[in-house]
C-alpha atoms as a PDB file:
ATOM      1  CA  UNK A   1       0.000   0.000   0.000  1.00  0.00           C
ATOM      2  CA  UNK A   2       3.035   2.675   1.032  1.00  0.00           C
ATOM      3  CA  UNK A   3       5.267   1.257  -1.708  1.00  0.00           C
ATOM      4  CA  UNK A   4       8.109   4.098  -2.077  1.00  0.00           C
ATOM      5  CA  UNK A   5      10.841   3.601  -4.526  1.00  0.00           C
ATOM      6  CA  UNK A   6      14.258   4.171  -3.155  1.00  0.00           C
ATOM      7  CA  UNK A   7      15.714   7.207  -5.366  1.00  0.00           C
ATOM      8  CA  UNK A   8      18.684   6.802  -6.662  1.00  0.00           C
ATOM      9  CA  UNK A   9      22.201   8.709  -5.369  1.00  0.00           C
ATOM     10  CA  UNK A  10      21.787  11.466  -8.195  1.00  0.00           C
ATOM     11  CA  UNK A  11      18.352  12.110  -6.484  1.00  0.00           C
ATOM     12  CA  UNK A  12      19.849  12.117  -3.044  1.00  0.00           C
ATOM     13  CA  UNK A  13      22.995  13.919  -3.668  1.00  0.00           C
ATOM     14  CA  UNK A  14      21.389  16.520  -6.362  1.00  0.00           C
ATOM     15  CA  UNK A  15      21.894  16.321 -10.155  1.00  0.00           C
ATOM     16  CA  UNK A  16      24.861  18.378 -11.043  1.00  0.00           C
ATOM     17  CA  UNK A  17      27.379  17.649 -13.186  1.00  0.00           C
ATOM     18  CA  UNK A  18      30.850  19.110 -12.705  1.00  0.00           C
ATOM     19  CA  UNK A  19      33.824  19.580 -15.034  1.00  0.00           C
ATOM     20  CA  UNK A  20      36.906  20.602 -13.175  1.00  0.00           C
ATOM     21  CA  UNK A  21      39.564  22.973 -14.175  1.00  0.00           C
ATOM     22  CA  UNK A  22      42.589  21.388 -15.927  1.00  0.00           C
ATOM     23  CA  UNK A  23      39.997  18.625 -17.707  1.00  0.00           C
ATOM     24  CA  UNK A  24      39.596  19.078 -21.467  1.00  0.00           C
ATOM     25  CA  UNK A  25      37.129  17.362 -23.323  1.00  0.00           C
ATOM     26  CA  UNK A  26      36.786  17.179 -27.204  1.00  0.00           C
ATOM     27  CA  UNK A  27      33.293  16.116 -28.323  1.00  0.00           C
ATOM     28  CA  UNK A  28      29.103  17.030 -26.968  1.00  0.00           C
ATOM     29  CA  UNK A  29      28.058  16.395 -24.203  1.00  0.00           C
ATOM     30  CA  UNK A  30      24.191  16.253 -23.678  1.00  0.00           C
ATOM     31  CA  UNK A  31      22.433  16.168 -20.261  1.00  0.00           C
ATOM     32  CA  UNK A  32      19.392  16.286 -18.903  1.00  0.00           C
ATOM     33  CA  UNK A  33      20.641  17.680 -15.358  1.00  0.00           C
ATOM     34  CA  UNK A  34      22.524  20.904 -14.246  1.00  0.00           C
ATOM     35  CA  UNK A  35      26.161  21.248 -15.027  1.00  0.00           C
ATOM     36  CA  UNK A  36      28.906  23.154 -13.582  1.00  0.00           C
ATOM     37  CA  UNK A  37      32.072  23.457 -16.394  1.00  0.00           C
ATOM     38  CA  UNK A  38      35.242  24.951 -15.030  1.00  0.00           C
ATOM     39  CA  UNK A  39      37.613  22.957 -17.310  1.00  0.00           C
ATOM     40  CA  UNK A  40      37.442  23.122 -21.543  1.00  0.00           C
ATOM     41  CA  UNK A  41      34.976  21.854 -23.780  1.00  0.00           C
ATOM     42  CA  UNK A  42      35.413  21.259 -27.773  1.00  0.00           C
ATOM     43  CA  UNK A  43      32.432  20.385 -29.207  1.00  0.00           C
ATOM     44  CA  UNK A  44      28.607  21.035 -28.290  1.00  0.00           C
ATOM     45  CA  UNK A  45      26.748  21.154 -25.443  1.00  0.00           C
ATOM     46  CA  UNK A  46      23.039  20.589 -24.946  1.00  0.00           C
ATOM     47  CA  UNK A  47      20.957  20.464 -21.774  1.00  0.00           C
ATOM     48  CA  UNK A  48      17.195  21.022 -20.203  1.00  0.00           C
ATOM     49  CA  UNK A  49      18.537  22.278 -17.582  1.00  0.00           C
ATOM     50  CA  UNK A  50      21.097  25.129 -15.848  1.00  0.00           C
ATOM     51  CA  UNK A  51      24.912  25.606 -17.563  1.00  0.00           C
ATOM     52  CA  UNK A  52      27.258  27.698 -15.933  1.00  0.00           C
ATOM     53  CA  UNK A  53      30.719  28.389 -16.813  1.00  0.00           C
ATOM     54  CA  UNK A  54      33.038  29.062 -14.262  1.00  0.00           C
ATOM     55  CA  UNK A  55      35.586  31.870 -14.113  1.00  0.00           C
ATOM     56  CA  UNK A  56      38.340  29.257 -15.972  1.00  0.00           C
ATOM     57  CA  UNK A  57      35.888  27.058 -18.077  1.00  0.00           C
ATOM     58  CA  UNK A  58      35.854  27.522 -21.725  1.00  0.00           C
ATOM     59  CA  UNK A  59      33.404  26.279 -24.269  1.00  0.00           C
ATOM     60  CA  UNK A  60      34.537  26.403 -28.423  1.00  0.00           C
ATOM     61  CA  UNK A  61      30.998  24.840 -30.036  1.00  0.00           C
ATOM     62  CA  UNK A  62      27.373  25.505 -29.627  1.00  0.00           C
ATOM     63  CA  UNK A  63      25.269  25.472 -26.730  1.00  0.00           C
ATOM     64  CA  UNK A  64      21.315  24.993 -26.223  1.00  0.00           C
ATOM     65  CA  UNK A  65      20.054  25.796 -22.894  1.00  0.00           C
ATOM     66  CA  UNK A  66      17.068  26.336 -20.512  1.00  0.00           C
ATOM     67  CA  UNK A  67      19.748  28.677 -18.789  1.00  0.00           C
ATOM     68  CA  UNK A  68      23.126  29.866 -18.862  1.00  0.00           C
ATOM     69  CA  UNK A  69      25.520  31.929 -16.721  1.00  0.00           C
ATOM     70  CA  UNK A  70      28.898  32.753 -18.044  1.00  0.00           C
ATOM     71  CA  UNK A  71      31.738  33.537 -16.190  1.00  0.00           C
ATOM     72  CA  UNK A  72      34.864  32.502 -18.396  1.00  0.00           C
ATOM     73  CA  UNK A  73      35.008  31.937 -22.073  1.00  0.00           C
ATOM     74  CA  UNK A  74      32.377  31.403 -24.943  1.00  0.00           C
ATOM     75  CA  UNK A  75      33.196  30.980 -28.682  1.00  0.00           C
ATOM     76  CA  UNK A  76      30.665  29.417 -30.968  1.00  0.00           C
ATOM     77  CA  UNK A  77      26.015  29.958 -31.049  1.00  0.00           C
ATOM     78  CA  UNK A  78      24.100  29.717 -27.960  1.00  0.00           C
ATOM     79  CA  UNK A  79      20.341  29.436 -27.685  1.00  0.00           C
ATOM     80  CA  UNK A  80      19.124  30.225 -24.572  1.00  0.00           C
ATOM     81  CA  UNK A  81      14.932  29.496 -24.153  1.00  0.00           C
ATOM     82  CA  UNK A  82      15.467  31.836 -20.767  1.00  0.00           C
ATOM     83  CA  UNK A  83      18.157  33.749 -19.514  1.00  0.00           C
ATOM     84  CA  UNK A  84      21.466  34.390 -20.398  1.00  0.00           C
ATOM     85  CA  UNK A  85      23.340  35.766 -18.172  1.00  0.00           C
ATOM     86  CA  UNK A  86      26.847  36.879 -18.566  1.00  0.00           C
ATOM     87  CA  UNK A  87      29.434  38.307 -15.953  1.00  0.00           C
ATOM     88  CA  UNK A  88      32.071  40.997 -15.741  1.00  0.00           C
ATOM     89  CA  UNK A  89      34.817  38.156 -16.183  1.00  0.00           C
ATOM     90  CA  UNK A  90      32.784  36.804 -19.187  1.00  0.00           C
ATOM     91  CA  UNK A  91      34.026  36.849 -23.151  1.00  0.00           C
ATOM     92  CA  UNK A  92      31.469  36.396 -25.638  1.00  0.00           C
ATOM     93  CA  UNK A  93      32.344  35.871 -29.332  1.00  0.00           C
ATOM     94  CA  UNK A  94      29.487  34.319 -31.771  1.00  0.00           C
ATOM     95  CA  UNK A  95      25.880  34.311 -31.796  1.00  0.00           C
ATOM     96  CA  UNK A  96      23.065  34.544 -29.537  1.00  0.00           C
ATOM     97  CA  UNK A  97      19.697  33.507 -29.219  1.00  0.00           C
ATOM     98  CA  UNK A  98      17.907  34.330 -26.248  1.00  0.00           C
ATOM     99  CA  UNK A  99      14.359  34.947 -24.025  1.00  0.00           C
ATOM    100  CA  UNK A 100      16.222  36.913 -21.530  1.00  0.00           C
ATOM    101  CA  UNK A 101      19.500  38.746 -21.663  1.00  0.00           C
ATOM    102  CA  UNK A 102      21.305  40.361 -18.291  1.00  0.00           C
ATOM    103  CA  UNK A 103      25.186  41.430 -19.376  1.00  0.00           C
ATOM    104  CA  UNK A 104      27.232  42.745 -16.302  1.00  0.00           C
ATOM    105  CA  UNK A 105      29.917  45.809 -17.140  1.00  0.00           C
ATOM    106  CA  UNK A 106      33.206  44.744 -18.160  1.00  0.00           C
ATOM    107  CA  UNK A 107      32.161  41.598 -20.018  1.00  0.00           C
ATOM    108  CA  UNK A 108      33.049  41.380 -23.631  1.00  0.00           C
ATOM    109  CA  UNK A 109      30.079  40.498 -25.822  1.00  0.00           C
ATOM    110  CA  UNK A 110      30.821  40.167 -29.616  1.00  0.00           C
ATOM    111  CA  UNK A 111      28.275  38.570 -30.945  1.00  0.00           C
ATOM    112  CA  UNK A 112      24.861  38.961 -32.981  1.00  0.00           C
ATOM    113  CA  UNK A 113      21.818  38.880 -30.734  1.00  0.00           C
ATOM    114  CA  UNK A 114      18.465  37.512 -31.449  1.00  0.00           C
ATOM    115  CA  UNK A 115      15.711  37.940 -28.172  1.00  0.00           C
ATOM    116  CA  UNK A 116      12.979  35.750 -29.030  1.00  0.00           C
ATOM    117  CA  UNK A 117       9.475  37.428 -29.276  1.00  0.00           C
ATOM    118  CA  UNK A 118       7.421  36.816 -26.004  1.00  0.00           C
ATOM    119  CA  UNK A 119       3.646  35.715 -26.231  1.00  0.00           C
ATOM    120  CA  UNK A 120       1.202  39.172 -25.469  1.00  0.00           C
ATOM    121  CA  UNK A 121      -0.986  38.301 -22.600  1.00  0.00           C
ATOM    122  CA  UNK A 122      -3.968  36.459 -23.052  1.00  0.00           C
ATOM    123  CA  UNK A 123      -5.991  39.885 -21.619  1.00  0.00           C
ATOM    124  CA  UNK A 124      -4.345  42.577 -23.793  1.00  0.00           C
ATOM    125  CA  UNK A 125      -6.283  45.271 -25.339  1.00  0.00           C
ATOM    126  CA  UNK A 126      -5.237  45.635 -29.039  1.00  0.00           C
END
Protein backbone atom coordinates (compact mmCIF):
# COMPACT_ATOMS: atom_id res chain seq x y z
CA UNK A 1 0.00 0.00 0.00
CA UNK A 2 3.04 2.68 1.03
CA UNK A 3 5.27 1.26 -1.71
CA UNK A 4 8.11 4.10 -2.08
CA UNK A 5 10.84 3.60 -4.53
CA UNK A 6 14.26 4.17 -3.16
CA UNK A 7 15.71 7.21 -5.37
CA UNK A 8 18.68 6.80 -6.66
CA UNK A 9 22.20 8.71 -5.37
CA UNK A 10 21.79 11.47 -8.19
CA UNK A 11 18.35 12.11 -6.48
CA UNK A 12 19.85 12.12 -3.04
CA UNK A 13 23.00 13.92 -3.67
CA UNK A 14 21.39 16.52 -6.36
CA UNK A 15 21.89 16.32 -10.15
CA UNK A 16 24.86 18.38 -11.04
CA UNK A 17 27.38 17.65 -13.19
CA UNK A 18 30.85 19.11 -12.70
CA UNK A 19 33.82 19.58 -15.03
CA UNK A 20 36.91 20.60 -13.18
CA UNK A 21 39.56 22.97 -14.17
CA UNK A 22 42.59 21.39 -15.93
CA UNK A 23 40.00 18.62 -17.71
CA UNK A 24 39.60 19.08 -21.47
CA UNK A 25 37.13 17.36 -23.32
CA UNK A 26 36.79 17.18 -27.20
CA UNK A 27 33.29 16.12 -28.32
CA UNK A 28 29.10 17.03 -26.97
CA UNK A 29 28.06 16.40 -24.20
CA UNK A 30 24.19 16.25 -23.68
CA UNK A 31 22.43 16.17 -20.26
CA UNK A 32 19.39 16.29 -18.90
CA UNK A 33 20.64 17.68 -15.36
CA UNK A 34 22.52 20.90 -14.25
CA UNK A 35 26.16 21.25 -15.03
CA UNK A 36 28.91 23.15 -13.58
CA UNK A 37 32.07 23.46 -16.39
CA UNK A 38 35.24 24.95 -15.03
CA UNK A 39 37.61 22.96 -17.31
CA UNK A 40 37.44 23.12 -21.54
CA UNK A 41 34.98 21.85 -23.78
CA UNK A 42 35.41 21.26 -27.77
CA UNK A 43 32.43 20.39 -29.21
CA UNK A 44 28.61 21.04 -28.29
CA UNK A 45 26.75 21.15 -25.44
CA UNK A 46 23.04 20.59 -24.95
CA UNK A 47 20.96 20.46 -21.77
CA UNK A 48 17.19 21.02 -20.20
CA UNK A 49 18.54 22.28 -17.58
CA UNK A 50 21.10 25.13 -15.85
CA UNK A 51 24.91 25.61 -17.56
CA UNK A 52 27.26 27.70 -15.93
CA UNK A 53 30.72 28.39 -16.81
CA UNK A 54 33.04 29.06 -14.26
CA UNK A 55 35.59 31.87 -14.11
CA UNK A 56 38.34 29.26 -15.97
CA UNK A 57 35.89 27.06 -18.08
CA UNK A 58 35.85 27.52 -21.73
CA UNK A 59 33.40 26.28 -24.27
CA UNK A 60 34.54 26.40 -28.42
CA UNK A 61 31.00 24.84 -30.04
CA UNK A 62 27.37 25.50 -29.63
CA UNK A 63 25.27 25.47 -26.73
CA UNK A 64 21.31 24.99 -26.22
CA UNK A 65 20.05 25.80 -22.89
CA UNK A 66 17.07 26.34 -20.51
CA UNK A 67 19.75 28.68 -18.79
CA UNK A 68 23.13 29.87 -18.86
CA UNK A 69 25.52 31.93 -16.72
CA UNK A 70 28.90 32.75 -18.04
CA UNK A 71 31.74 33.54 -16.19
CA UNK A 72 34.86 32.50 -18.40
CA UNK A 73 35.01 31.94 -22.07
CA UNK A 74 32.38 31.40 -24.94
CA UNK A 75 33.20 30.98 -28.68
CA UNK A 76 30.66 29.42 -30.97
CA UNK A 77 26.02 29.96 -31.05
CA UNK A 78 24.10 29.72 -27.96
CA UNK A 79 20.34 29.44 -27.69
CA UNK A 80 19.12 30.22 -24.57
CA UNK A 81 14.93 29.50 -24.15
CA UNK A 82 15.47 31.84 -20.77
CA UNK A 83 18.16 33.75 -19.51
CA UNK A 84 21.47 34.39 -20.40
CA UNK A 85 23.34 35.77 -18.17
CA UNK A 86 26.85 36.88 -18.57
CA UNK A 87 29.43 38.31 -15.95
CA UNK A 88 32.07 41.00 -15.74
CA UNK A 89 34.82 38.16 -16.18
CA UNK A 90 32.78 36.80 -19.19
CA UNK A 91 34.03 36.85 -23.15
CA UNK A 92 31.47 36.40 -25.64
CA UNK A 93 32.34 35.87 -29.33
CA UNK A 94 29.49 34.32 -31.77
CA UNK A 95 25.88 34.31 -31.80
CA UNK A 96 23.06 34.54 -29.54
CA UNK A 97 19.70 33.51 -29.22
CA UNK A 98 17.91 34.33 -26.25
CA UNK A 99 14.36 34.95 -24.02
CA UNK A 100 16.22 36.91 -21.53
CA UNK A 101 19.50 38.75 -21.66
CA UNK A 102 21.30 40.36 -18.29
CA UNK A 103 25.19 41.43 -19.38
CA UNK A 104 27.23 42.74 -16.30
CA UNK A 105 29.92 45.81 -17.14
CA UNK A 106 33.21 44.74 -18.16
CA UNK A 107 32.16 41.60 -20.02
CA UNK A 108 33.05 41.38 -23.63
CA UNK A 109 30.08 40.50 -25.82
CA UNK A 110 30.82 40.17 -29.62
CA UNK A 111 28.28 38.57 -30.95
CA UNK A 112 24.86 38.96 -32.98
CA UNK A 113 21.82 38.88 -30.73
CA UNK A 114 18.46 37.51 -31.45
CA UNK A 115 15.71 37.94 -28.17
CA UNK A 116 12.98 35.75 -29.03
CA UNK A 117 9.48 37.43 -29.28
CA UNK A 118 7.42 36.82 -26.00
CA UNK A 119 3.65 35.71 -26.23
CA UNK A 120 1.20 39.17 -25.47
CA UNK A 121 -0.99 38.30 -22.60
CA UNK A 122 -3.97 36.46 -23.05
CA UNK A 123 -5.99 39.88 -21.62
CA UNK A 124 -4.34 42.58 -23.79
CA UNK A 125 -6.28 45.27 -25.34
CA UNK A 126 -5.24 45.64 -29.04
Amino acid sequence: MFDKKPKSYTDLLGKTNRIVEGTTIHGDIISPADFRLDGELIGNFTSSGKLVIGPSGSIKGNIICNTVDIEGKFEGKIKVEGLLNIKESASIIGEVEIGKLAVEPGAVFNASCVMFKTAAPANADE
